[in-house]
Protein backbone atom coordinates (compact mmCIF):
# COMPACT_ATOMS: atom_id res chain seq x y z
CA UNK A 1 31.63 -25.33 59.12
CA UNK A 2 32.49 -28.83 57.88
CA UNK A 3 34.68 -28.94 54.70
CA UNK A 4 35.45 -31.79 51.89
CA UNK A 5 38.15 -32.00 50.15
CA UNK A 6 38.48 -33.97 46.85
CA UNK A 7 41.90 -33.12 45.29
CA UNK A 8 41.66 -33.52 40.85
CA UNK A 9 52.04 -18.24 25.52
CA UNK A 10 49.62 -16.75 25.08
CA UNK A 11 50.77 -14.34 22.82
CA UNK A 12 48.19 -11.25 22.00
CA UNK A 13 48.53 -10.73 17.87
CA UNK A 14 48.22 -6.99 17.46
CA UNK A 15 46.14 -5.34 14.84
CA UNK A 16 43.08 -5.00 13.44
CA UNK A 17 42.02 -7.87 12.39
CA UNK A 18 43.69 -11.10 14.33
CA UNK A 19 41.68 -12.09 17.09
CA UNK A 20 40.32 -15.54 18.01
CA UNK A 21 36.57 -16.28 17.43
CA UNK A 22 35.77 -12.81 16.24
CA UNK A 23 33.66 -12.54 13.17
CA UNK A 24 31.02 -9.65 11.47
CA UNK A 25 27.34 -11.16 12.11
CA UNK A 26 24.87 -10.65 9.87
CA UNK A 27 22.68 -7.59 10.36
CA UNK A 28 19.83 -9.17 9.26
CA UNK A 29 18.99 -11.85 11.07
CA UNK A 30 16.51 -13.74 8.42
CA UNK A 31 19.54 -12.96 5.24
CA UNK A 32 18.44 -15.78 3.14
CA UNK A 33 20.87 -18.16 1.18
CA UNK A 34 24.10 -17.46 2.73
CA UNK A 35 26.95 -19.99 3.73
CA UNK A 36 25.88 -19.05 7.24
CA UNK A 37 22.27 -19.99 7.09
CA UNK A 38 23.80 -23.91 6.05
CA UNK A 39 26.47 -23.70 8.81
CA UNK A 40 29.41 -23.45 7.12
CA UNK A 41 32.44 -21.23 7.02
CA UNK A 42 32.86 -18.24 5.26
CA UNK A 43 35.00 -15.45 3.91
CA UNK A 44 33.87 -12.12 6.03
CA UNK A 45 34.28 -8.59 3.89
CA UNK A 46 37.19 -7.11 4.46
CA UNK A 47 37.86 -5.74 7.77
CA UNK A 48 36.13 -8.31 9.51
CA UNK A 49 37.67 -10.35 12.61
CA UNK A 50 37.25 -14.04 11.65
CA UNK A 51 39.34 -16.88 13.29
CA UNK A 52 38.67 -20.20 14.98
CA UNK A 53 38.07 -23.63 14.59
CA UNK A 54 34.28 -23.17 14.59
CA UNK A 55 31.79 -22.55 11.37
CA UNK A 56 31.73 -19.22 11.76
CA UNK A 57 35.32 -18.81 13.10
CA UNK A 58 34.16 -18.70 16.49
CA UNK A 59 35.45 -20.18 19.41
CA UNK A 60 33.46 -23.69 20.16
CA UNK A 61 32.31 -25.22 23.62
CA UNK A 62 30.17 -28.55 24.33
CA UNK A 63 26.77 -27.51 25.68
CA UNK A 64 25.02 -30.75 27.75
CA UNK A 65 27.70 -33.53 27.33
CA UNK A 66 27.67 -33.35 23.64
CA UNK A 67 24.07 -33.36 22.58
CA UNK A 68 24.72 -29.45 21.40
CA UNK A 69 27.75 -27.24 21.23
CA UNK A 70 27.76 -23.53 21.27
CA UNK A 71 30.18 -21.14 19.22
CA UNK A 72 31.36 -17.70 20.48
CA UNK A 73 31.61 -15.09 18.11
CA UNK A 74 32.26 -11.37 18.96
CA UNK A 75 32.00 -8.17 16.58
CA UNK A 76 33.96 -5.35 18.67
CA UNK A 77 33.02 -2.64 16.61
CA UNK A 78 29.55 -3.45 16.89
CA UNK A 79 30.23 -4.60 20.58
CA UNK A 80 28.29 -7.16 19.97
CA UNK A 81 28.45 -10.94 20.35
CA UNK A 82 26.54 -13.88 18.58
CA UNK A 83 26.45 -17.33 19.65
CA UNK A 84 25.29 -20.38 17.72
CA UNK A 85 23.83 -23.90 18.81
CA UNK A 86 25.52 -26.21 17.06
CA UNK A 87 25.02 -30.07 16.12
CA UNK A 88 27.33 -32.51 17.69
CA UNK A 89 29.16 -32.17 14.16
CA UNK A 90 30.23 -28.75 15.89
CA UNK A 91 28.47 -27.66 12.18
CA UNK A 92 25.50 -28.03 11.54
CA UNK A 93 22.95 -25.50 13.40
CA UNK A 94 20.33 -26.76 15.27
CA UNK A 95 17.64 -24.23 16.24
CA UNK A 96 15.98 -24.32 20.10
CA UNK A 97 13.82 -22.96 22.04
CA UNK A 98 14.91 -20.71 24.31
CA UNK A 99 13.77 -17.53 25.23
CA UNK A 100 17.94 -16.11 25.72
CA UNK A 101 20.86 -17.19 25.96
CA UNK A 102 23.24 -15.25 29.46
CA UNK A 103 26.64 -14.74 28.60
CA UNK A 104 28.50 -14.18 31.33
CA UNK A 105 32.29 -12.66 30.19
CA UNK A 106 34.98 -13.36 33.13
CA UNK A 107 37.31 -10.21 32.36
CA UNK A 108 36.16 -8.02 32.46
CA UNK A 109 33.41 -8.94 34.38
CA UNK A 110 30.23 -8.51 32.69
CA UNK A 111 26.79 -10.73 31.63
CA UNK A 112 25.02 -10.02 28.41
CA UNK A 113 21.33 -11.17 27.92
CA UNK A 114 21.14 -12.65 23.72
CA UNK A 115 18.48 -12.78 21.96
CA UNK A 116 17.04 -15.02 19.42
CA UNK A 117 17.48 -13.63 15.87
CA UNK A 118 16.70 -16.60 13.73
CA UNK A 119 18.64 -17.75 10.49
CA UNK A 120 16.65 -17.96 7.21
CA UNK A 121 13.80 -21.04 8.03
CA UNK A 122 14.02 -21.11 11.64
CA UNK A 123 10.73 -21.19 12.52
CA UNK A 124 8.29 -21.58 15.31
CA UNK A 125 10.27 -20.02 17.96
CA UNK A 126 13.21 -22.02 17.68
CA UNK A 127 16.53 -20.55 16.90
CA UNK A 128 20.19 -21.61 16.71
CA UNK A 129 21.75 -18.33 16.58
CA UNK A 130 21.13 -15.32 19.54
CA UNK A 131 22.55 -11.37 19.46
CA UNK A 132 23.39 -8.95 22.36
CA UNK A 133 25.19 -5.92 22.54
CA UNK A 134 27.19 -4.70 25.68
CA UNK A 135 29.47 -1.74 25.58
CA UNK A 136 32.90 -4.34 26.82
CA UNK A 137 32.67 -5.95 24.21
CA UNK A 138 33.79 -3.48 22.29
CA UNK A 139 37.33 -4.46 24.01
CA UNK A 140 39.76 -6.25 21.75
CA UNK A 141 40.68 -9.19 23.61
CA UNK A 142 40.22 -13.03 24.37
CA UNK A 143 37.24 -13.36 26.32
CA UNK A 144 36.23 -16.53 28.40
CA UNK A 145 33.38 -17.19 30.03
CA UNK A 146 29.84 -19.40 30.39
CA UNK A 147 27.23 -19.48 27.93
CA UNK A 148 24.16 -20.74 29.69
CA UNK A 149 20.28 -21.40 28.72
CA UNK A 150 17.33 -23.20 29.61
CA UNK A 151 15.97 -25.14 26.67
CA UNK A 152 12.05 -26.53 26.79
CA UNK A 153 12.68 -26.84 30.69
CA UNK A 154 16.51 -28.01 30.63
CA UNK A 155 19.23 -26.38 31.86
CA UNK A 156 22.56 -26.25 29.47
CA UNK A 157 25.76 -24.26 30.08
CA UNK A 158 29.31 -24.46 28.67
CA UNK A 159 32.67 -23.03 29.27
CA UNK A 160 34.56 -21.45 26.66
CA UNK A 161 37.79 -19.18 26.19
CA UNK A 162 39.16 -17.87 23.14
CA UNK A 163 42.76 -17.96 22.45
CA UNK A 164 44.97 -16.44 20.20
CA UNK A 165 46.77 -19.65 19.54
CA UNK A 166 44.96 -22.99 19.44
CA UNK A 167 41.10 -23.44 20.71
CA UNK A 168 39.56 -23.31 23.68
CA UNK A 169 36.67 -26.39 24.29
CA UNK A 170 34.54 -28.17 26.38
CA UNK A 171 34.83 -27.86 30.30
CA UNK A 172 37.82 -27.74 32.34
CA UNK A 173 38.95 -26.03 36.36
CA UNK A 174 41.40 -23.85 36.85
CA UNK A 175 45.08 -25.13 39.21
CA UNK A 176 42.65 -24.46 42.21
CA UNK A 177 40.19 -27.19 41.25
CA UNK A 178 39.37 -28.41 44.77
CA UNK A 179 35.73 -29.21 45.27
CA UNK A 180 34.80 -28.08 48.72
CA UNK A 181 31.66 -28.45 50.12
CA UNK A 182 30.29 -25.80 52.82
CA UNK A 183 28.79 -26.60 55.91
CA UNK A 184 26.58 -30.18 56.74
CA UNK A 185 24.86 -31.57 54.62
CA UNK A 186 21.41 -30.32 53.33
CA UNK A 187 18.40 -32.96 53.35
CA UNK A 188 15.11 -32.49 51.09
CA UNK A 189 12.57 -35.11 50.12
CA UNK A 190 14.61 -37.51 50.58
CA UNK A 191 17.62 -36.17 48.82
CA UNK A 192 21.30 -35.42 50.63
CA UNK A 193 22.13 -32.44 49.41
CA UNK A 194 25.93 -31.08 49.41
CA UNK A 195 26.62 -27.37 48.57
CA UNK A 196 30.15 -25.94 47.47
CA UNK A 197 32.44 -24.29 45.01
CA UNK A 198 35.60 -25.60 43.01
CA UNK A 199 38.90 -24.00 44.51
CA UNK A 200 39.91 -23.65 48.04
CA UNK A 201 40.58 -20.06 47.42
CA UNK A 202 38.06 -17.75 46.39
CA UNK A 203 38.90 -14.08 44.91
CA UNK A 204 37.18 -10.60 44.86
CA UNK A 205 36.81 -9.97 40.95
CA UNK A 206 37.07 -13.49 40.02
CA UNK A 207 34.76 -16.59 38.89
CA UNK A 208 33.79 -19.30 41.20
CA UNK A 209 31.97 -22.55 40.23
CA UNK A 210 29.43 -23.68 42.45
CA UNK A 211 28.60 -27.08 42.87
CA UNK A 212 26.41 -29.53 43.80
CA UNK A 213 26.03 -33.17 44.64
CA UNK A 214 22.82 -34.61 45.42
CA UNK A 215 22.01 -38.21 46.01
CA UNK A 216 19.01 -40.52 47.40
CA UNK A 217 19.59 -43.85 49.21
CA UNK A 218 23.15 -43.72 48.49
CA UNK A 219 22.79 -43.11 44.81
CA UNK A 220 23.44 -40.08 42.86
CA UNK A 221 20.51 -37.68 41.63
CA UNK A 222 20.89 -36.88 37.64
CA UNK A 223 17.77 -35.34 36.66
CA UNK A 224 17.68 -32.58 38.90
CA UNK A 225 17.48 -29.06 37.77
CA UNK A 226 20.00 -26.57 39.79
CA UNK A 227 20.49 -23.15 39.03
CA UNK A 228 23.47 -20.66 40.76
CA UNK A 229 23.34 -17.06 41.40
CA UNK A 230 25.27 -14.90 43.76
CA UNK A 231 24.02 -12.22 45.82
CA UNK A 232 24.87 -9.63 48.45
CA UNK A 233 25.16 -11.85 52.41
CA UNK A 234 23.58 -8.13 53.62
CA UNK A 235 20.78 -6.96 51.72
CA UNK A 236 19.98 -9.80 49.84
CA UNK A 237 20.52 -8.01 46.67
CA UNK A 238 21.68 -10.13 43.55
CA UNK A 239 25.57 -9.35 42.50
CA UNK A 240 25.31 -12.59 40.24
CA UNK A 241 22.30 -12.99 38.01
CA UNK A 242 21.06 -16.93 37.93
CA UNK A 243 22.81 -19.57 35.57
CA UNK A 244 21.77 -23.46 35.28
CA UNK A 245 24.41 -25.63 36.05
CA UNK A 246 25.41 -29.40 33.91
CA UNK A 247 25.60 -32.27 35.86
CA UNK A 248 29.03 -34.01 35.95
CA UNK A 249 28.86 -38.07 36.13
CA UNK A 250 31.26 -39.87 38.75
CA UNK A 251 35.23 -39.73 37.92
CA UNK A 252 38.29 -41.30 39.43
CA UNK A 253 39.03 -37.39 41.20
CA UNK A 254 35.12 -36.40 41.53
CA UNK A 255 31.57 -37.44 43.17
CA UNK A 256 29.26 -37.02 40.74
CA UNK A 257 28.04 -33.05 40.99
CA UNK A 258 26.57 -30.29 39.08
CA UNK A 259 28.93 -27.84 38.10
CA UNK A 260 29.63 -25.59 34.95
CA UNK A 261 27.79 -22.84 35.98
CA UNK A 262 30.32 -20.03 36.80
CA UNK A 263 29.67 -16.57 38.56
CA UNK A 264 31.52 -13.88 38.56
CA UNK A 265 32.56 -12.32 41.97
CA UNK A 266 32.42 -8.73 42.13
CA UNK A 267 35.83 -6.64 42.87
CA UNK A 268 36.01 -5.24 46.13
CA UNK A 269 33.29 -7.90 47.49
CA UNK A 270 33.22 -8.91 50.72
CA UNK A 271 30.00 -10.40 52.06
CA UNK A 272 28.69 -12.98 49.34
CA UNK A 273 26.68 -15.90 49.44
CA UNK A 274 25.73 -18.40 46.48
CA UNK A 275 22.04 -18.76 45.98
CA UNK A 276 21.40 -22.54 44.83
CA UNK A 277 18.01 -23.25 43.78
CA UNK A 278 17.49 -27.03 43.09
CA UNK A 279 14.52 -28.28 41.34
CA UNK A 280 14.09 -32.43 41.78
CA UNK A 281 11.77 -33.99 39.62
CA UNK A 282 8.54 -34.94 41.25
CA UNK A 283 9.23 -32.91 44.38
CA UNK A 284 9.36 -29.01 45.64
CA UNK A 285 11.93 -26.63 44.81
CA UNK A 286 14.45 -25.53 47.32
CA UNK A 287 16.41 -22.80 47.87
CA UNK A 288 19.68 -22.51 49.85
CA UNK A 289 22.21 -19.25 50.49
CA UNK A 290 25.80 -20.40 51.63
CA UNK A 291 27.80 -17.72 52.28
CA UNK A 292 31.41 -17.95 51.09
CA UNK A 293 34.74 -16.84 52.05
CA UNK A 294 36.31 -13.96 49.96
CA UNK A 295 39.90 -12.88 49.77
């Protein structure tokens, strides 16, 4: 196995009502009229949870290098959690077209399927805000995680953590933010394919970001589509359900490489392998499993 290397207080508030980026939804997801509906903050009834720098005091995260952003909000007593598509304002909503939005909560580990529930003129299948429920949500807590979607064939995902002090936005790695590529290289019409993970060390009941770098002729590849998932190295069986991935431009510390798409790694998992499907335009999908080493 041939590896590359390229090197690049938070204080809980306890109580009811103090925690980042939680807010009261609306129930009804076509309430006409509201503040919400035009994108801008507003006072929640009393006992509601709302806090952050985003319009609906959610927690805020770029979403494909600023042409949307996303905003986490989370109801515990409902244990439910909305997320809006946001302008690059970070305001204004912008509906899409999406079929759901995966949110996929670090810690606890957990994914949550949302679903559109349009705001008041949000028509023709397009939304900008999407609902789930999921029993840990119901924790009182900062959550981080990836909110991820395919929009009218494009893949989008962001990072986003909620603190209880000060915002969390936009993408960043963790101290262990080595990119390491696994095994040779892959080729494919054309293409040189590399397939890794960010951080040399890789944890049962933690996240790991795959990545990928693909170029042709020397150059890189940025309209590809690539999508992550993780799944059991003996039966096959998915651990990880599938998330599109952003792709990174060339830095100073980095190739350029698709990354952003984070999966959480079971506790107590031994055997794992990342599934990378990669869809070039003009040519044939292609799937690769790369099986990973877990402490």
């Amino acid at each position: 196995m041939k590896l590359i290397t390229y090197t690049t207080s938070l204080t809980l508030l306890l109580g009811t009502i103090c925690f980042v980026g939680c807010e009261k939804p609306a129930t009804n997801p076509t309430t006409s009229s509201s503040e919400e509906d035009h994108g801008h903050p507003h006072e929640e009834a009393e006992g509601g949870h709302s806090h952050g720098e985003g319009p609906h005091g959610g927690t805020v995260a770029d979403w494909g290098g600023g042409t949307y952003h996303v905003e986490f909000t989370v109801d515990h007593d409902e244990k439910s959690a909305t997320v809006y598509v946001l302008g690059e304002d970070q305001k204004t909503p912008v509906p899409v077209a999406a079929e759901s939005v995966l949110l996929n909560i670090k810690d606890p580990a957990f994914q949550v399927t949302l679903e559109p529930a349009p705001l008041n003129g949000e028509t023709d299948g397009k939304a900008s805000r999407f609902t789930g429920k999921h029993e840990s949500l119901g924790i009182v807590r900062e959550f981080a995680g990836t909110i991820s979607a395919e929009v009218e064939g494009t893949p989008y995902a962001g990072n986003f953590a909620e603190e209880a002090h000060g915002h969390g936005h936009g993408h960043s790695h963790g101290v262990d933010d080595a990119l390491v590529w696994e095994g040779e290289p892959e080729t494919h019409a054309g293409m040189t394919i590399l397939l890794g993970h960010h951080g040399q060390h890789l944890h049962a009941g933690e996240e790991v970001e795959p990545a990928v770098a693909i170029t042709r002729d020397g150059q890189p590849v940025a309209d590809a589509k690539v999508f992550n998932a993780l799944i059991n190295g003996e039966d096959k069986s998915v651990i990880a359900a599938e998330v599109p991935t952003v792709y990174e431009p060339e830095t100073p510390e980095e190739p350029a490489h698709y990354a952003q798409g984070g999966l959480m790694i079971p506790a107590g998992a031994k055997n794992v392998m990342i599934r990378f499907r990669i869809v070039p335009a003009g040519a044939e999908p292609v799937t690769y499993d790369v099986p990973i080493a877990v402490e």
